[in-house]
N, C-alpha and C. Protein backbone atom coordinates (compact mmCIF):
# COMPACT_ATOMS: atom_id res chain seq x y z
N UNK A 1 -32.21 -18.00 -10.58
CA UNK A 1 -30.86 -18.00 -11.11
C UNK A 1 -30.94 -18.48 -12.55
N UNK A 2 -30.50 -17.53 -13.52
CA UNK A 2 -30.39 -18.12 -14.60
C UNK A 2 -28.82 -18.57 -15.38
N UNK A 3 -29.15 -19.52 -16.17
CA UNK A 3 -27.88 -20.12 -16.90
C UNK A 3 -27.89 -19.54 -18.28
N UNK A 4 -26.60 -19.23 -17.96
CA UNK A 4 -25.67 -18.80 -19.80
C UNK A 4 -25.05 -19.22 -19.96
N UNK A 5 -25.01 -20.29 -21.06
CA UNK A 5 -23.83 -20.72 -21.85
C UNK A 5 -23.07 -20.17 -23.06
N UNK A 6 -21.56 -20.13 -22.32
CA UNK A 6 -20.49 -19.19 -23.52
C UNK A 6 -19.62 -19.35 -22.96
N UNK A 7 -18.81 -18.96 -24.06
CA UNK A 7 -17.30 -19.31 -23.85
C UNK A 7 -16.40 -17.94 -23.52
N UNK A 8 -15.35 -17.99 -22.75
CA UNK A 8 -14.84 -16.92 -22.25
C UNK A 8 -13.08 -17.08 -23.12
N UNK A 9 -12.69 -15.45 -23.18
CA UNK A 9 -11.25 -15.20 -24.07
C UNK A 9 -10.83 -15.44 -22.74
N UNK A 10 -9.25 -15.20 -23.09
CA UNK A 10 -8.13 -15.20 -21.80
C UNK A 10 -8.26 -13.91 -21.10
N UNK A 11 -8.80 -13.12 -21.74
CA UNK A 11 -8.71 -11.54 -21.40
C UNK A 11 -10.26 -11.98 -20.31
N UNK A 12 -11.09 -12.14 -20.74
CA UNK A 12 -12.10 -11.99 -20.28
C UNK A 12 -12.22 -13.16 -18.47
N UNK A 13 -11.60 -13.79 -19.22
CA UNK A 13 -11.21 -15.28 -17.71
C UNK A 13 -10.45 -14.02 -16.97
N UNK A 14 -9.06 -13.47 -17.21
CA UNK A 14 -8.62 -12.58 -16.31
C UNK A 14 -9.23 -11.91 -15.24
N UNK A 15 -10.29 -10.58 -16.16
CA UNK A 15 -10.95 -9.88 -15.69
C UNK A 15 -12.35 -10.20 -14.94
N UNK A 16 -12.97 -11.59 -15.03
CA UNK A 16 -13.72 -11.95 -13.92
C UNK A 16 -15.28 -11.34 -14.88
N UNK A 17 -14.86 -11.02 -15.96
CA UNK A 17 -16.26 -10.06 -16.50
C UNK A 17 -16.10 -10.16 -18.41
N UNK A 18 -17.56 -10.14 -18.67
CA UNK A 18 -18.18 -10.88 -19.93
C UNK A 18 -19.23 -9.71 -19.85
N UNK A 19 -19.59 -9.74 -21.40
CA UNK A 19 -20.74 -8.90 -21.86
C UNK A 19 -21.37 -9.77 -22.75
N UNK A 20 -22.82 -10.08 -22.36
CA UNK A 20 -23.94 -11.25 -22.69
C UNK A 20 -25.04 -10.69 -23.64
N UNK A 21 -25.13 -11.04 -24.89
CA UNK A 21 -25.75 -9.93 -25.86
C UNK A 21 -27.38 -10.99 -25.36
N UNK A 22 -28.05 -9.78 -25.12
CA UNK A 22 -29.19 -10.03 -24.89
C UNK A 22 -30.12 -10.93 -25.92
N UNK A 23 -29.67 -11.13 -27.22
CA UNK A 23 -30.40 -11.72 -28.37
C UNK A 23 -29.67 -13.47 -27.76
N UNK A 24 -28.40 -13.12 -27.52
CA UNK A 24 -28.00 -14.22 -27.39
C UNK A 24 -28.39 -15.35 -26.16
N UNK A 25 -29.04 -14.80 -24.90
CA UNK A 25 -29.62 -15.08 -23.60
C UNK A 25 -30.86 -15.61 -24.51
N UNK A 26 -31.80 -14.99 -24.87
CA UNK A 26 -32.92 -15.34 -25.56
C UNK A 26 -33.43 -16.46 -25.93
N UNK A 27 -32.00 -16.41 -27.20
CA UNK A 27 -31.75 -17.67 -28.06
C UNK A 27 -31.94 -18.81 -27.10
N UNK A 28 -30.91 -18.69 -26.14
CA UNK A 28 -30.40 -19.75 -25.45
C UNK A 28 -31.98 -20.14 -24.18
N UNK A 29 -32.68 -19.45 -23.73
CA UNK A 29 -33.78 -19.26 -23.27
C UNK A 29 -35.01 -20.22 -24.42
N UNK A 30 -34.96 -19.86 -25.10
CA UNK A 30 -35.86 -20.54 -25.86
C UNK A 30 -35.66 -21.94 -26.34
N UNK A 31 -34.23 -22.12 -26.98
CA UNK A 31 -34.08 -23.75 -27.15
C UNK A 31 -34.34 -23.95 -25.96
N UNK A 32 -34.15 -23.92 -24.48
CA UNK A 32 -34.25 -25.11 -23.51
C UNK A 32 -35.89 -25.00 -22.97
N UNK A 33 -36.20 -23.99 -23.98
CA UNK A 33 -38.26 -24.33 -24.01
C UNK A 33 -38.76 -23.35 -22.37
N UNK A 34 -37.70 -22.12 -22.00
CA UNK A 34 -38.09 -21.61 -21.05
C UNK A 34 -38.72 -19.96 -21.73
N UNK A 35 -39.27 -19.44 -20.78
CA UNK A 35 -40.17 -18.04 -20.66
C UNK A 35 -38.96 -17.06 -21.49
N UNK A 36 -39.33 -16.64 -22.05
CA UNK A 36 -37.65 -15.44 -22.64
C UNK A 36 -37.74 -14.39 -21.37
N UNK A 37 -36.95 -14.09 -20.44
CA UNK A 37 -36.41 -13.31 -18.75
C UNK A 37 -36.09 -12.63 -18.88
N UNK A 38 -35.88 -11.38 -19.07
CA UNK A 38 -35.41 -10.23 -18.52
C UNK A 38 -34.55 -9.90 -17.63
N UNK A 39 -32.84 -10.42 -17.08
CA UNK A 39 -32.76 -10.02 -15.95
C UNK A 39 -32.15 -8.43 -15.70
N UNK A 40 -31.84 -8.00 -14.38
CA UNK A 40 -32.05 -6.87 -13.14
C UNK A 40 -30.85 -6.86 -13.39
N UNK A 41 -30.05 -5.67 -12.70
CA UNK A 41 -29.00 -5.56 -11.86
C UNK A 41 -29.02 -6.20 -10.55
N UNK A 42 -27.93 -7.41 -10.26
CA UNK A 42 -27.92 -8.01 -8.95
C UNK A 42 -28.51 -9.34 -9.25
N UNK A 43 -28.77 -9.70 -10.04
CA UNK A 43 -29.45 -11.13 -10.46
C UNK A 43 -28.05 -11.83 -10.38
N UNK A 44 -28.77 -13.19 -9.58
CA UNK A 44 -27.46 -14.31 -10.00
C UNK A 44 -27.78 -15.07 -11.36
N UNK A 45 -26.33 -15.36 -12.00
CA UNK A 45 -26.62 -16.31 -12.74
C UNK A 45 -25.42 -17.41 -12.59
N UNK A 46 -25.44 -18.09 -13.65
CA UNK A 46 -24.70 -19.31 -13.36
C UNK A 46 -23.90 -19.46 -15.01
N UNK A 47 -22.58 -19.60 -15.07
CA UNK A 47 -22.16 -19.50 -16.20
C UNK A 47 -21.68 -21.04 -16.70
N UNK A 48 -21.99 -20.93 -17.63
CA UNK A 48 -21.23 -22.55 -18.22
C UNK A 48 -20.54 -22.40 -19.14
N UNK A 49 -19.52 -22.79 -19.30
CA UNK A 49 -18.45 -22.07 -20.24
C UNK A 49 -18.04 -23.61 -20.78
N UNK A 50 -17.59 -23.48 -21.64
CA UNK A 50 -17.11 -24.56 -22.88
C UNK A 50 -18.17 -25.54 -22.74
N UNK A 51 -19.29 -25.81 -22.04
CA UNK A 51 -19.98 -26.91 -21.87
C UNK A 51 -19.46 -27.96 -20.49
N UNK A 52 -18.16 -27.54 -19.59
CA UNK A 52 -18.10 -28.80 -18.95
C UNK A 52 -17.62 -27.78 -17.57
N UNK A 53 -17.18 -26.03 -17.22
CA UNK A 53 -16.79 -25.30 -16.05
C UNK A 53 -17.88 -24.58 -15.83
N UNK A 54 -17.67 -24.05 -14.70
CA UNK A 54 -19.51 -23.62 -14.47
C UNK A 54 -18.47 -22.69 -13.06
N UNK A 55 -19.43 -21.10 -13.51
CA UNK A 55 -18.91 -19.86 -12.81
C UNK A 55 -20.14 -19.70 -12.47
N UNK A 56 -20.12 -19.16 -10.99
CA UNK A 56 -21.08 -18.17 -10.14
C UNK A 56 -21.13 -17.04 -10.45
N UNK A 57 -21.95 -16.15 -11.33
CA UNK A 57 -22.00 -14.60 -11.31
C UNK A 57 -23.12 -14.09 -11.27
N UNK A 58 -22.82 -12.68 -11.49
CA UNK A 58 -23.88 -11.19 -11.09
C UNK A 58 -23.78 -10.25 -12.27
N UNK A 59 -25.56 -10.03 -12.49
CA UNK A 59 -25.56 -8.78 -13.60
C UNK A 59 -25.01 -7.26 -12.84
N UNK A 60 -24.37 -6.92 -13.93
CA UNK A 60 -23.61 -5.53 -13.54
C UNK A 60 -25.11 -4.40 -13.62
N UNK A 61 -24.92 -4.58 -14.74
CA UNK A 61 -26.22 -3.72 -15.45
C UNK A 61 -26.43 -3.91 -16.92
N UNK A 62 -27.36 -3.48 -17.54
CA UNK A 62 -27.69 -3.71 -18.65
C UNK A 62 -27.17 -2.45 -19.72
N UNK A 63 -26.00 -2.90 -20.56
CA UNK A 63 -25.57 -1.93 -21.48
C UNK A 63 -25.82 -1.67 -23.02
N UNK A 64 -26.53 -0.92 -23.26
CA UNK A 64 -26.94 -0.08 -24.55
C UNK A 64 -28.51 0.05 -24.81
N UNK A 65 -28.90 -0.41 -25.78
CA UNK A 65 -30.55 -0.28 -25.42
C UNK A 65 -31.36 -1.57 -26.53
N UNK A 66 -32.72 -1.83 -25.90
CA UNK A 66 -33.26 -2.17 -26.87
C UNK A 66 -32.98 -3.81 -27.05
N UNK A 67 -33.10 -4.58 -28.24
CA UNK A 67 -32.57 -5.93 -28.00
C UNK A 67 -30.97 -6.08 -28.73
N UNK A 68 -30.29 -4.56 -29.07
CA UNK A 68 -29.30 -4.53 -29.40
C UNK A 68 -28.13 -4.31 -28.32
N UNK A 69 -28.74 -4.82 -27.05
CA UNK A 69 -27.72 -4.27 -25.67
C UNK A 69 -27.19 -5.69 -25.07
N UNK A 70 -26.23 -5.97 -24.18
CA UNK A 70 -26.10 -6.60 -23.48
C UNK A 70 -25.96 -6.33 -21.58
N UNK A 71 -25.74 -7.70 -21.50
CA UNK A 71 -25.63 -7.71 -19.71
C UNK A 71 -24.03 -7.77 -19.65
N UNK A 72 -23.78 -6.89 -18.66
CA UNK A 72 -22.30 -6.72 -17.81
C UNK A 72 -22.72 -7.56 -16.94
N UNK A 73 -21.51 -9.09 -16.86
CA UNK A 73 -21.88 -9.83 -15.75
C UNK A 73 -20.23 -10.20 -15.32
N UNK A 74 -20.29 -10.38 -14.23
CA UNK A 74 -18.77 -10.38 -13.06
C UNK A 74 -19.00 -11.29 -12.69
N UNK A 75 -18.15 -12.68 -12.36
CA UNK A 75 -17.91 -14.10 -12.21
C UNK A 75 -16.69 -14.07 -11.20
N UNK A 76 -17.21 -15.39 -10.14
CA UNK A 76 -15.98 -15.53 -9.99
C UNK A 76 -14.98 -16.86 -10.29
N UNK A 77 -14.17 -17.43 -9.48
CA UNK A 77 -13.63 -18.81 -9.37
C UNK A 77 -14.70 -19.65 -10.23
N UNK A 78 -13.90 -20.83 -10.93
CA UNK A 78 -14.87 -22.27 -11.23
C UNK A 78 -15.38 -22.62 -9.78
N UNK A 79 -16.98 -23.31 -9.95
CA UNK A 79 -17.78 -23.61 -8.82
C UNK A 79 -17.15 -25.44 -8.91
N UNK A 80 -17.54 -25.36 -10.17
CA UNK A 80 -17.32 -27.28 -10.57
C UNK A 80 -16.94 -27.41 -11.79
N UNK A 81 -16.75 -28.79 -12.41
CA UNK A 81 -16.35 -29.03 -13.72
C UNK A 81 -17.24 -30.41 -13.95
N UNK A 82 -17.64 -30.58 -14.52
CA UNK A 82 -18.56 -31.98 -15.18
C UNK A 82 -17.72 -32.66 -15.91
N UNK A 83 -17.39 -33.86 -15.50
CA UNK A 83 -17.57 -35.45 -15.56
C UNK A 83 -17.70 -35.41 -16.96
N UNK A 84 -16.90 -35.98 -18.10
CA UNK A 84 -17.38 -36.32 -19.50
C UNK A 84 -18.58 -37.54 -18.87
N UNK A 85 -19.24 -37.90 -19.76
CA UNK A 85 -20.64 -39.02 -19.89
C UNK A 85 -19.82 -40.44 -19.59
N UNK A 86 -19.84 -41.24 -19.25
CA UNK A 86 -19.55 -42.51 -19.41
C UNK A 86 -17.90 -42.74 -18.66
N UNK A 87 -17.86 -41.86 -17.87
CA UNK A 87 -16.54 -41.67 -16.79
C UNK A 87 -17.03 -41.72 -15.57
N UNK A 88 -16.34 -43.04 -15.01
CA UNK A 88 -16.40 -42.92 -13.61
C UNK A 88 -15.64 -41.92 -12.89
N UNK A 89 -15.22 -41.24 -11.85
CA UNK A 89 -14.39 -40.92 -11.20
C UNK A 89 -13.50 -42.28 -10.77
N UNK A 90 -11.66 -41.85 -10.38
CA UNK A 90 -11.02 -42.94 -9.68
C UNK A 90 -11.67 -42.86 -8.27
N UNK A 91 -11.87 -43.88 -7.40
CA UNK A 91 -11.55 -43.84 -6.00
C UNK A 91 -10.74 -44.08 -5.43
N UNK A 92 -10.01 -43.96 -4.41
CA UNK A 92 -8.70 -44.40 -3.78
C UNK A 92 -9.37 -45.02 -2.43
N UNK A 93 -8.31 -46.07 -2.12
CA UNK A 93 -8.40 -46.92 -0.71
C UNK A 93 -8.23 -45.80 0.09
N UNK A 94 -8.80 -45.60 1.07
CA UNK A 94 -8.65 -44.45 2.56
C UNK A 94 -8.78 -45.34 3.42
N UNK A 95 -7.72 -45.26 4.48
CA UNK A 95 -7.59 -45.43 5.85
C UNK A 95 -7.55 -44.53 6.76
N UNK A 96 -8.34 -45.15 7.95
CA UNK A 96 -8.78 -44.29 8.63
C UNK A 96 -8.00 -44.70 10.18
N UNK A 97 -7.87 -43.57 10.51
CA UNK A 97 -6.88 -43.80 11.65
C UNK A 97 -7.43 -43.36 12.92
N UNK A 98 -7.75 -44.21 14.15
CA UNK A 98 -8.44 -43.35 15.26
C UNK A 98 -6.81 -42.46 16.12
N UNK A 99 -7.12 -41.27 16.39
CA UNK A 99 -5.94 -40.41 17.32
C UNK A 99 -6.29 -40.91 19.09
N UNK A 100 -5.50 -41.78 19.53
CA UNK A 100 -5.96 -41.58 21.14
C UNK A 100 -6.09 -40.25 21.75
N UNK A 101 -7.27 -39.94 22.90
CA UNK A 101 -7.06 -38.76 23.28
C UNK A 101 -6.24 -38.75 23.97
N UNK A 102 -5.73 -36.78 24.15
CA UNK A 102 -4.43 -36.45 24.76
C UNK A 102 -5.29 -36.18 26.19
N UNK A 103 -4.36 -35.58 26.68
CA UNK A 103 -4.52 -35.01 28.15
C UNK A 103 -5.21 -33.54 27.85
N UNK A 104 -6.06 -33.47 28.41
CA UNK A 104 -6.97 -31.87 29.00
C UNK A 104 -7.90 -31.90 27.54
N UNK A 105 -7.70 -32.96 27.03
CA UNK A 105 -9.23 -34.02 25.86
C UNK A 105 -8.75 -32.85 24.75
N UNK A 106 -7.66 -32.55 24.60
CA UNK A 106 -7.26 -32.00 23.17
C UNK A 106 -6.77 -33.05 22.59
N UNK A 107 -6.74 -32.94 20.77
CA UNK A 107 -7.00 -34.09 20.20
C UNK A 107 -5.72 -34.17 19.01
N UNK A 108 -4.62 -34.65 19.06
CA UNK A 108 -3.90 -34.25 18.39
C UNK A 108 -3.98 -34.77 16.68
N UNK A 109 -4.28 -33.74 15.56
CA UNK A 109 -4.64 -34.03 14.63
C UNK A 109 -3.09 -34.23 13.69
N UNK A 110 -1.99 -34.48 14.30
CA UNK A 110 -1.33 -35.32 13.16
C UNK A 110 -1.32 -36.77 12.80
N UNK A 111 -1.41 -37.19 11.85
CA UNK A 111 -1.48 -38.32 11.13
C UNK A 111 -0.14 -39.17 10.55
């Protein structure tokens, strides 16, 4: 699974789909000191967008030619969002409530 980082328009968040200029994968391949990849049609990747939402997607196929082409890739929903550095999350007090069992050991789940 590889990671691309970029940022997505409103148009493009809509439509679930981005075009990834292959120079630009590269780039990004090489600062983090990895192999420069090639991917397939059907490859997962993993999108990181502004630096802190992170999308699950798939190469469409590879459009135009040469190192002047990019990847058609289709995303869906945010997976997660990252925590700025030096932020805890809040926790909240939870209570926990035991349900007596009912009759014929069904368990009634209102609270």
């Amino acid at each position: 699974m590889e990671l691309i980082e970029t940022t997505l328009t409103p148009v493009q968040r809509r439509a679930g789909a981005l075009l990834v200029s292959w120079t630009d994968l590269a780039s990004q391949q090489r600062r983090r000191g990895e192999r420069v990849r090639v991917l397939a049609p059907g490859d997962d990747v993993m999108l990181q967008v502004d630096g802190d939402v992170v999308h699950r997607g798939r190469v469409l196929r590879y459009v135009g030619t040469g190192a002047e082409g990019s990847y058609l890739v289709m995303f869906g929903p945010v997976l997660s969002r990252r925590a700025p550095v030096g932020h805890s999350p809040r926790v909240q007090d939870v209570t926990v409530r035991v349900v007596p069992t009912q009759r014929d050991r069904r368990v009634n789940l209102y609270l």
